[in-house]
C-alpha atoms as a PDB file:
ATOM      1  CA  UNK A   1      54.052 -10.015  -2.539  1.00  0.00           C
ATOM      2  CA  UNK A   2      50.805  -8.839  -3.668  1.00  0.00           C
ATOM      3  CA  UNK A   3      47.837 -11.012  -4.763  1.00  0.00           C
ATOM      4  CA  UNK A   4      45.726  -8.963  -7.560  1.00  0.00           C
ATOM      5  CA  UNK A   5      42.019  -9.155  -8.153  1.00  0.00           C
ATOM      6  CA  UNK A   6      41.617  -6.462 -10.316  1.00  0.00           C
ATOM      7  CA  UNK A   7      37.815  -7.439 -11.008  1.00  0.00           C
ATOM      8  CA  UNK A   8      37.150  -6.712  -7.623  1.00  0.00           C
ATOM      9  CA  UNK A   9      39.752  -3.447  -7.617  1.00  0.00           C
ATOM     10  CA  UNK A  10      41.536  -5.208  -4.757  1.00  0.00           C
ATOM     11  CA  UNK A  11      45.095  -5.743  -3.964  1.00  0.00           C
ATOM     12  CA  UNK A  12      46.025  -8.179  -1.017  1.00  0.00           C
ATOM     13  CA  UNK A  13      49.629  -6.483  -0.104  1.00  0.00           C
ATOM     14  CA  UNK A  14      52.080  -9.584   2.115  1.00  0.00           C
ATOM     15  CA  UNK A  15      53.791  -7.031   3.862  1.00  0.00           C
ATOM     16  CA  UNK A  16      56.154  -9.628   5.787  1.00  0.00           C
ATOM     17  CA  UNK A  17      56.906 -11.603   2.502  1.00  0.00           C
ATOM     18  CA  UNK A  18      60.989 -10.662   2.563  1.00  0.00           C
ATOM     19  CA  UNK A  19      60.541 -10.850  -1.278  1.00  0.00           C
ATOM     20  CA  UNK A  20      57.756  -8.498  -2.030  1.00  0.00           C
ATOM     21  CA  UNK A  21      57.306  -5.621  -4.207  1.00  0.00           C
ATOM     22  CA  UNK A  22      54.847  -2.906  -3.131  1.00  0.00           C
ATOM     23  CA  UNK A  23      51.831  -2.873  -4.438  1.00  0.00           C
ATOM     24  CA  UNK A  24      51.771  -1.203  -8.213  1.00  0.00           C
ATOM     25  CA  UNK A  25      49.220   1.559  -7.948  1.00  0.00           C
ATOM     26  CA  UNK A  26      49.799   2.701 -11.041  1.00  0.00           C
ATOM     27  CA  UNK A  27      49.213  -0.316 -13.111  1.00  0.00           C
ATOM     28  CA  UNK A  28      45.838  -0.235 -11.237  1.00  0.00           C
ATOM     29  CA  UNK A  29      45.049   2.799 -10.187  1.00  0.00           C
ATOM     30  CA  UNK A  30      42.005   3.204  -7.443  1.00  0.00           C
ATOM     31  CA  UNK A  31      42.343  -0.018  -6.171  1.00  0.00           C
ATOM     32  CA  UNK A  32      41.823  -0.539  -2.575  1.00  0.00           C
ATOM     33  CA  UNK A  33      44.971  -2.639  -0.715  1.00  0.00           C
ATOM     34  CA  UNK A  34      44.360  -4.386   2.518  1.00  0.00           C
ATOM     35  CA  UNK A  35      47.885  -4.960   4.038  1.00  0.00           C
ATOM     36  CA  UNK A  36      47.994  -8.548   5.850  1.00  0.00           C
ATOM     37  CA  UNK A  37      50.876 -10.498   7.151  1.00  0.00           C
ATOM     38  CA  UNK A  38      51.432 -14.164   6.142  1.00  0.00           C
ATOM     39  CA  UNK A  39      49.850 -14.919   9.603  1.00  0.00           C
ATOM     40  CA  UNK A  40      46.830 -13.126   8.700  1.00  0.00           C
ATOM     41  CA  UNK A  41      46.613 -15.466   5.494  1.00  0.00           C
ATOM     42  CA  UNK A  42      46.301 -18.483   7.722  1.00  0.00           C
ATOM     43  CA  UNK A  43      43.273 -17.030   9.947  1.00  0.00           C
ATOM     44  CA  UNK A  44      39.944 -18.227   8.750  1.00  0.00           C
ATOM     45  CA  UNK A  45      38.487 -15.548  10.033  1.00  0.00           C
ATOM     46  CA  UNK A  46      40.853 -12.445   8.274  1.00  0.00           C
ATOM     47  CA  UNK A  47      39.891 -14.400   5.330  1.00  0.00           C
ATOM     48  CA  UNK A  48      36.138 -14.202   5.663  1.00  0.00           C
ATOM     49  CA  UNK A  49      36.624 -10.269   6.635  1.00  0.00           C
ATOM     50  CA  UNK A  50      38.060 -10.387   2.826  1.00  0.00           C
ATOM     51  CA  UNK A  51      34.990 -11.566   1.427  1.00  0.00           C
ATOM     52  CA  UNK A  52      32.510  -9.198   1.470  1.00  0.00           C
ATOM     53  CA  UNK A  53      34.871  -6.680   0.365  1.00  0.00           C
ATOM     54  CA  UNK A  54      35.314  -7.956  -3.495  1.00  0.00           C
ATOM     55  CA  UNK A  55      31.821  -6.685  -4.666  1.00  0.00           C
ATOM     56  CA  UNK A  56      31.812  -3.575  -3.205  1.00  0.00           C
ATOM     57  CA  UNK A  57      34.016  -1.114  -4.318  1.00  0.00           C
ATOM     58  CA  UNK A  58      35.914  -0.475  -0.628  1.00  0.00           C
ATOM     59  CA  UNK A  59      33.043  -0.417   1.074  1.00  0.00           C
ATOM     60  CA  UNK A  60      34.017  -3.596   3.179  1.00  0.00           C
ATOM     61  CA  UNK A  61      35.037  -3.538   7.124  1.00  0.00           C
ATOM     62  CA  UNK A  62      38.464  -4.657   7.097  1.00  0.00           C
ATOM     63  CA  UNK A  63      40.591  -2.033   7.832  1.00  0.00           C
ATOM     64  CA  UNK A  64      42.598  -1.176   4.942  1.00  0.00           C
ATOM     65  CA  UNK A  65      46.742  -0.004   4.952  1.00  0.00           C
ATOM     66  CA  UNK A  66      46.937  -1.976   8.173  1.00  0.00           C
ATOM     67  CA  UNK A  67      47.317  -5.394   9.427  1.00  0.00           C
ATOM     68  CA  UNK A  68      44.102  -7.267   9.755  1.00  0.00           C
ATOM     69  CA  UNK A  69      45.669  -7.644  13.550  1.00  0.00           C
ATOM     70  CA  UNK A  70      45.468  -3.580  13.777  1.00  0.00           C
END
């Protein structure tokens, strides 16, 4: 599954969520996806990484096409 915030040009891509479509580039195209697991959901501290990133274009320091555990 993939959470959207488009404002932000952010995609949050589930990548263990057995239901999931990939995220839809195309339908937003240069938006930065961070890859997480459900597991990273849960960790306050993944979340907080998260953040900083929304106002800032891709300039924040979560690494991004990888787990947050990466």
């Amino acid at each position: 599954m993939a959470l959207y915030l488009p404002q932000h040009h952010l995609a949050i891509d589930i990548i263990d969520d057995p239901c999931s479509a990939p995220v839809d580039r195309e339908a937003f195209p240069g938006i930065d996806v961070v890859r997480l697991t459900c597991a990273d959901l849960s960790r306050p501290e993944v979340i907080a990484q998260l953040a900083p990133m929304r106002g800032r274009d891709g300039a924040g320091s979560l690494r991004r096409g990888r787990s947050a555990k990466a």
